[in-house]
Protein backbone atom coordinates (compact mmCIF):
# COMPACT_ATOMS: atom_id res chain seq x y z
CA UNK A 1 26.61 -25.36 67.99
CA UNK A 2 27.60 -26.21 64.29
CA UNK A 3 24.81 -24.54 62.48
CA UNK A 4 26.40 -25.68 59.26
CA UNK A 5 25.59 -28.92 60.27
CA UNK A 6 22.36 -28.35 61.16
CA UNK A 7 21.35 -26.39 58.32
CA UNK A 8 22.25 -29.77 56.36
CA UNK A 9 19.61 -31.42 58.05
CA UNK A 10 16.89 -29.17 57.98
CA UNK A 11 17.56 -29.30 54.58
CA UNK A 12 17.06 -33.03 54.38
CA UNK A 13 13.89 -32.48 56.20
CA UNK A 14 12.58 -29.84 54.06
CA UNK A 15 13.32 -31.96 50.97
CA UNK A 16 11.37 -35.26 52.67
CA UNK A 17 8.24 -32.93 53.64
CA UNK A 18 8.34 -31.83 49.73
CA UNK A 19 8.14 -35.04 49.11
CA UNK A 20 5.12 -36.14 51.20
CA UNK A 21 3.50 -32.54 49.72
CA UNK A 22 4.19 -33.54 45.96
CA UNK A 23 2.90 -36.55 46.37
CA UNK A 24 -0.48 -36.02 48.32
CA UNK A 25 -0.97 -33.31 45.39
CA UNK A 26 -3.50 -35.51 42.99
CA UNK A 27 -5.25 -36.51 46.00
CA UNK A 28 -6.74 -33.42 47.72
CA UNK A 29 -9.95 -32.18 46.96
CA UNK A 30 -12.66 -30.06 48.18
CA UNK A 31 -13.50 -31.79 51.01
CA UNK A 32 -9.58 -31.79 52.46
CA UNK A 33 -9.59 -27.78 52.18
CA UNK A 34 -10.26 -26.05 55.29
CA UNK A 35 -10.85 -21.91 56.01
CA UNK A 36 -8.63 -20.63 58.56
CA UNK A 37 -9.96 -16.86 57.10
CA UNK A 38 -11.91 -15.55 54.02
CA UNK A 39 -8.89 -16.19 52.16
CA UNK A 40 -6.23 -18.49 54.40
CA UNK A 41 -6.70 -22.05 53.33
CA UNK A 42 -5.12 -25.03 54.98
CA UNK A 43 -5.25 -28.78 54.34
CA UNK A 44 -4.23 -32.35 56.22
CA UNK A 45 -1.38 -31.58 53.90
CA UNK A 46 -0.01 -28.77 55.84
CA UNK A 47 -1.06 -30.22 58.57
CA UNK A 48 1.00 -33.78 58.33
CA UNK A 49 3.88 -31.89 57.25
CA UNK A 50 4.32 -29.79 60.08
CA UNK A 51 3.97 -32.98 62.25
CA UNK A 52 7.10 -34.59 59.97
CA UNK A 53 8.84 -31.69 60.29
CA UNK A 54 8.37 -31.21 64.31
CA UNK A 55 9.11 -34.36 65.41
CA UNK A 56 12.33 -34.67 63.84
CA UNK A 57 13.31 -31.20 64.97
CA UNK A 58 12.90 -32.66 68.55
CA UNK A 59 15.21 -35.00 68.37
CA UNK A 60 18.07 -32.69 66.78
CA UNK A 61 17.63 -29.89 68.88
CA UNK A 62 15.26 -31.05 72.37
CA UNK A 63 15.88 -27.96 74.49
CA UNK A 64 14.64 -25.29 71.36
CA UNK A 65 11.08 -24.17 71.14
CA UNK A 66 8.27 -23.98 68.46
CA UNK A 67 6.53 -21.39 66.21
CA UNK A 68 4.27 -23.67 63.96
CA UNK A 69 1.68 -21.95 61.74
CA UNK A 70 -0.21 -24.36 62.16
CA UNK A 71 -0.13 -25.06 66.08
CA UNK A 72 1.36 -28.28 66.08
CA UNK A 73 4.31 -27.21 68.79
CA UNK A 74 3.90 -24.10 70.87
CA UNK A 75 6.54 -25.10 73.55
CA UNK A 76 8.41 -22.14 73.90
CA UNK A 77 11.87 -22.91 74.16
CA UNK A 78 14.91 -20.97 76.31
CA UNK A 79 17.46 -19.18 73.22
CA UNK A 80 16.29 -21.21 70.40
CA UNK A 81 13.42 -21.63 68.47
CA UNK A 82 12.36 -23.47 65.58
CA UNK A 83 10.11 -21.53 63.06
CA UNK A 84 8.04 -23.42 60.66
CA UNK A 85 5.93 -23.05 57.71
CA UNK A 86 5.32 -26.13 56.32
CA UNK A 87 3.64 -25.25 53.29
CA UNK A 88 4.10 -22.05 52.23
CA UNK A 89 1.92 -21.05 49.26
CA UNK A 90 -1.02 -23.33 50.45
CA UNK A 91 -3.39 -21.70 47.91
CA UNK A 92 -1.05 -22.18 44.89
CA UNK A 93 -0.69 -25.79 46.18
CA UNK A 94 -4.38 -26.32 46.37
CA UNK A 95 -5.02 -25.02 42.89
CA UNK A 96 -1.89 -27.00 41.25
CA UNK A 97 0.36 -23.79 40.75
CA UNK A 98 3.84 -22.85 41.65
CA UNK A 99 5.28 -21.76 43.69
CA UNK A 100 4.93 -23.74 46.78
CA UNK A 101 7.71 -24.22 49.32
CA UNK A 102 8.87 -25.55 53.16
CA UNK A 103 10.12 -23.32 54.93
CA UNK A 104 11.93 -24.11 58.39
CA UNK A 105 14.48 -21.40 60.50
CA UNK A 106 16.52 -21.87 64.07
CA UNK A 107 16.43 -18.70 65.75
CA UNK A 108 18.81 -17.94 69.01
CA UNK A 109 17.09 -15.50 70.93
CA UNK A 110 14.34 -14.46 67.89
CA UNK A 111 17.72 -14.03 65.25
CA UNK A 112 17.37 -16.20 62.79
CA UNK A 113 20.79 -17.83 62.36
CA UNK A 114 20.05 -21.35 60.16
CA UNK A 115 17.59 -21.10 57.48
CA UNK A 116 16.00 -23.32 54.71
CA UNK A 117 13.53 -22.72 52.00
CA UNK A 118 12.49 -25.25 49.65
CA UNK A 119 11.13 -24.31 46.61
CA UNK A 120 9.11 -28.33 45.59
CA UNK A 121 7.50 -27.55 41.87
CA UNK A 122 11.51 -26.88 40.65
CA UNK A 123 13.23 -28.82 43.41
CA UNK A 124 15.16 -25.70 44.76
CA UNK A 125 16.59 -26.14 48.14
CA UNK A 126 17.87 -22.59 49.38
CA UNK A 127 19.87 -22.51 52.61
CA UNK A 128 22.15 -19.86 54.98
CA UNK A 129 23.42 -20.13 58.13
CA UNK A 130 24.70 -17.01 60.42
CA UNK A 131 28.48 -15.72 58.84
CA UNK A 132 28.23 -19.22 56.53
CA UNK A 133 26.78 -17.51 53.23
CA UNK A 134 23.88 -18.57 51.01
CA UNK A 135 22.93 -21.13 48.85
CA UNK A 136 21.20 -22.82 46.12
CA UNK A 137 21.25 -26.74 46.24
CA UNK A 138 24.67 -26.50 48.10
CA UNK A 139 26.32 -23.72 44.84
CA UNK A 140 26.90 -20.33 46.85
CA UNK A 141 24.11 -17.14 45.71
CA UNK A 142 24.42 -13.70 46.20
CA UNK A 143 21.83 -10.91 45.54
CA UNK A 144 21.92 -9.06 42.37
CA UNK A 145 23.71 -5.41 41.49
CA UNK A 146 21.19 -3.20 40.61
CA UNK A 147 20.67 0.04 41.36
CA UNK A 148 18.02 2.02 39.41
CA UNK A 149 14.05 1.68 39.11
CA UNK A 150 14.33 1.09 35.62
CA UNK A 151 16.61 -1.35 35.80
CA UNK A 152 14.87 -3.68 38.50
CA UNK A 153 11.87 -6.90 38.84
CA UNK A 154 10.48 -6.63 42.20
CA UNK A 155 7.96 -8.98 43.80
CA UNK A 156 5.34 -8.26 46.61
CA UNK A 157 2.25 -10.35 48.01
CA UNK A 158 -1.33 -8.61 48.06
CA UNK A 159 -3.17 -7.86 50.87
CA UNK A 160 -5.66 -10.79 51.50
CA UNK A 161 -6.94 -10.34 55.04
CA UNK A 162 -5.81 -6.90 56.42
CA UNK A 163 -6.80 -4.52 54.40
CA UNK A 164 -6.00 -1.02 56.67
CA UNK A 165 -3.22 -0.04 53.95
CA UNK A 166 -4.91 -0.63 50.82
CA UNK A 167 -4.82 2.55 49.40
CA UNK A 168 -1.41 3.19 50.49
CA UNK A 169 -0.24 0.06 48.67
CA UNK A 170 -1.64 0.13 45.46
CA UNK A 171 0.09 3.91 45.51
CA UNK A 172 3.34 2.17 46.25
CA UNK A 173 2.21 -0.45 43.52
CA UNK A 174 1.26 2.06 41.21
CA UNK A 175 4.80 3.75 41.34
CA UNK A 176 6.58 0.69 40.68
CA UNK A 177 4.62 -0.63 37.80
CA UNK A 178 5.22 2.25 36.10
CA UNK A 179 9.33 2.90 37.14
CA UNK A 180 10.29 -0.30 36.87
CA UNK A 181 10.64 -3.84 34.46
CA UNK A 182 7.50 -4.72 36.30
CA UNK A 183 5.86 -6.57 39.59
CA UNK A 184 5.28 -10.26 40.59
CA UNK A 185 3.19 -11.90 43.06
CA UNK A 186 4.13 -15.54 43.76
CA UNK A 187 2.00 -16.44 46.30
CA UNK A 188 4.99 -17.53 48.63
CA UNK A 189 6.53 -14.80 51.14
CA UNK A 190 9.17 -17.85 51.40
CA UNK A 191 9.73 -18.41 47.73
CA UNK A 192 10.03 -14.51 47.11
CA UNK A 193 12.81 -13.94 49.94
CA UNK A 194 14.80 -16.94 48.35
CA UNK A 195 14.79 -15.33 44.65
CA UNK A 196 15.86 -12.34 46.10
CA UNK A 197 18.92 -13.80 47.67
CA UNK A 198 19.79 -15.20 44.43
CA UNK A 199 19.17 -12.58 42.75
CA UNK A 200 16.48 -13.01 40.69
CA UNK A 201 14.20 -10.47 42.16
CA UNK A 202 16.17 -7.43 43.09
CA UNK A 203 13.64 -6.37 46.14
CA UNK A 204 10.50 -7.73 47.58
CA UNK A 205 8.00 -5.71 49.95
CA UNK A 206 4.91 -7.05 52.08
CA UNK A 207 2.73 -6.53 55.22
CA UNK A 208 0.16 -8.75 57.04
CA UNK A 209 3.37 -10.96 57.28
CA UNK A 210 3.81 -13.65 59.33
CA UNK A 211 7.08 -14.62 61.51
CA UNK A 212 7.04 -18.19 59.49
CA UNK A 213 6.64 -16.68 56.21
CA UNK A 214 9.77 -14.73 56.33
CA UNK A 215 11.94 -16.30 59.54
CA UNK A 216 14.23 -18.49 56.73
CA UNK A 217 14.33 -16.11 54.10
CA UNK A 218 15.64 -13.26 55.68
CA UNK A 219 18.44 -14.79 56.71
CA UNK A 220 18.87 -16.32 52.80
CA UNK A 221 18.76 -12.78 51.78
CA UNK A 222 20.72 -11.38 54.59
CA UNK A 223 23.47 -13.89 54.24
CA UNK A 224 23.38 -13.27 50.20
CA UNK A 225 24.65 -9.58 51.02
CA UNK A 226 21.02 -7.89 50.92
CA UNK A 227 19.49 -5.68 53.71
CA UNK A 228 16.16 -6.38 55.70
CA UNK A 229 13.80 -3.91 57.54
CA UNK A 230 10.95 -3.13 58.37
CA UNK A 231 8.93 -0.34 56.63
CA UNK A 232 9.92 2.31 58.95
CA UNK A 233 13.58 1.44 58.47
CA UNK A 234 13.95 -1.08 61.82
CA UNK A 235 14.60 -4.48 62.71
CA UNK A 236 10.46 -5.75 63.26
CA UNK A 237 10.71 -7.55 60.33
CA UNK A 238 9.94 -11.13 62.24
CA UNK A 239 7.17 -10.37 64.23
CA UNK A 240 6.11 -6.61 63.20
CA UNK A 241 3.96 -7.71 60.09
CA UNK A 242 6.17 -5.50 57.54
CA UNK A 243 9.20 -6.11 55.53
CA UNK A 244 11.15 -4.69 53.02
CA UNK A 245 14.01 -6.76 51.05
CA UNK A 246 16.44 -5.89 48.49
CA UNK A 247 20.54 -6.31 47.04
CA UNK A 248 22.23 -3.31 49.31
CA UNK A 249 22.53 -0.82 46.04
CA UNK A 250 18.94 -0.83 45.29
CA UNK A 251 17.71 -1.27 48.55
CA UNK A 252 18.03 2.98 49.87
CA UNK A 253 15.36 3.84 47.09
CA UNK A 254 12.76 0.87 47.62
CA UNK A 255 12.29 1.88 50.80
CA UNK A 256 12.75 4.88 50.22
CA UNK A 257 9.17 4.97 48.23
CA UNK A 258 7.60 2.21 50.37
CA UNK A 259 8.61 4.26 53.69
CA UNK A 260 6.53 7.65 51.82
CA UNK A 261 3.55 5.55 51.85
CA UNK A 262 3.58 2.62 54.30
CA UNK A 263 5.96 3.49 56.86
């Protein structure tokens, strides 16, 4: 299989889905929104998308499976699966604010190993495939250097349906406001994994995950020379509902403090 190839065109189709989002932007309103939770939106947006999105993925790759968030495909495949989030940051889209993204990843026996992420309000297209690298609209990334709290920016998403670990987390939040250049929360799981793969963020923490809001951008970070857990130091970072990202010299104290508290 040349997964170079097909990261290409997921990456077309990730850039035509942006397109149908950016430009059904100025027409939702209150009536399109719909409540899949107190706080998990979803529109005929999201919705339309995912159909683009599926129905090309058929034709490339017939014999894969589906993952949808949004239950368009739920065939379930032999080795490979497609896993797709077609509008990641649904809230920030809803209220006009970026970051918003597509997010599609081919996984061969629940390893991701082709990934895309693309970031719509600045046109960012991140993409990896297994042992090809990472990149940023086709220019090679790689996480950043650094080592020390105070030298970091670290982004995280807050809890807004399980809310078991809250105390734990703002103790883990606390910590890190105070030890390092700060915190940001961009409202895309997606978006975050991509910045830290090019090193913009230097780690990036979250639970109540989902396996499409993180599927592509492990793989971005992992190809980018980062590390990926879970919070108790393992490999559940798909489907366990935790994960913990960072560049490889940083990465042994993040968890480090996240593992005290969450893990």
């Amino acid at each position: 299989m040349d997964l170079q190839h097909i990261c290409s065109e997921i990456g077309d189709l990730a850039r035509q889905a942006g397109q149908f989002i950016r430009e059904q932007r100025s027409q939702i309103t209150n009536d399109d929104i719909e409540l899949k939770g107190k706080a998990s939106l979803v529109t005929y947006v999201d919705k339309e998308a995912e159909k683009m999105i599926v129905s090309r993925l058929r034709e490339l790759l017939p014999e894969a499976g589906f993952i949808t968030e949004e239950g368009t495909a739920t065939e379930s495949g032999e080795a490979y699966k497609w896993i797709i989030d077609p509008l990641d940051g649904t809230t920030n889209f809803i209220h006009g604010i970026f970051p918003h993204s597509v997010s599609i990843a081919l996984t061969k026996d629940n390893v991701p190993v082709a990934g895309v992420v693309y970031e719509i309000g600045q046109n960012e297209l991140f993409s990896a495939w297994a042992n090809g690298g990472a990149y940023l609209n086709g220019q090679p990334i790689s996480v950043s250097k650094s080592a020390k709290h105070e030298d970091v920016l670290l982004a995280t998403g807050f809890p807004y349906y399980n809310f078991e670990k809250l105390n734990e987390y703002l103790k883990v939040l606390e910590f890190f406001m105070i030890e390092t250049r700060g915190m940001r929360r961009m409202g895309s799981a997606a978006v975050d994994l991509a910045y830290v793969a090019c090193g913009r963020f230097d780690g990036f923490f979250e639970h109540a995950l989902h396996a499409w809001d993180v599927a592509a951008g492990v793989l971005l970070v992992q190809e980018a020379g980062g590390k990926v857990t879970d919070f108790k130091g393992g490999d559940n970072f798909l489907f366990g509902k935790e994960l913990v990202s960072a560049n490889s010299n940083y990465f042994p104290a993040f968890f480090a403090k996240i593992n005290e508290q969450l893990g």
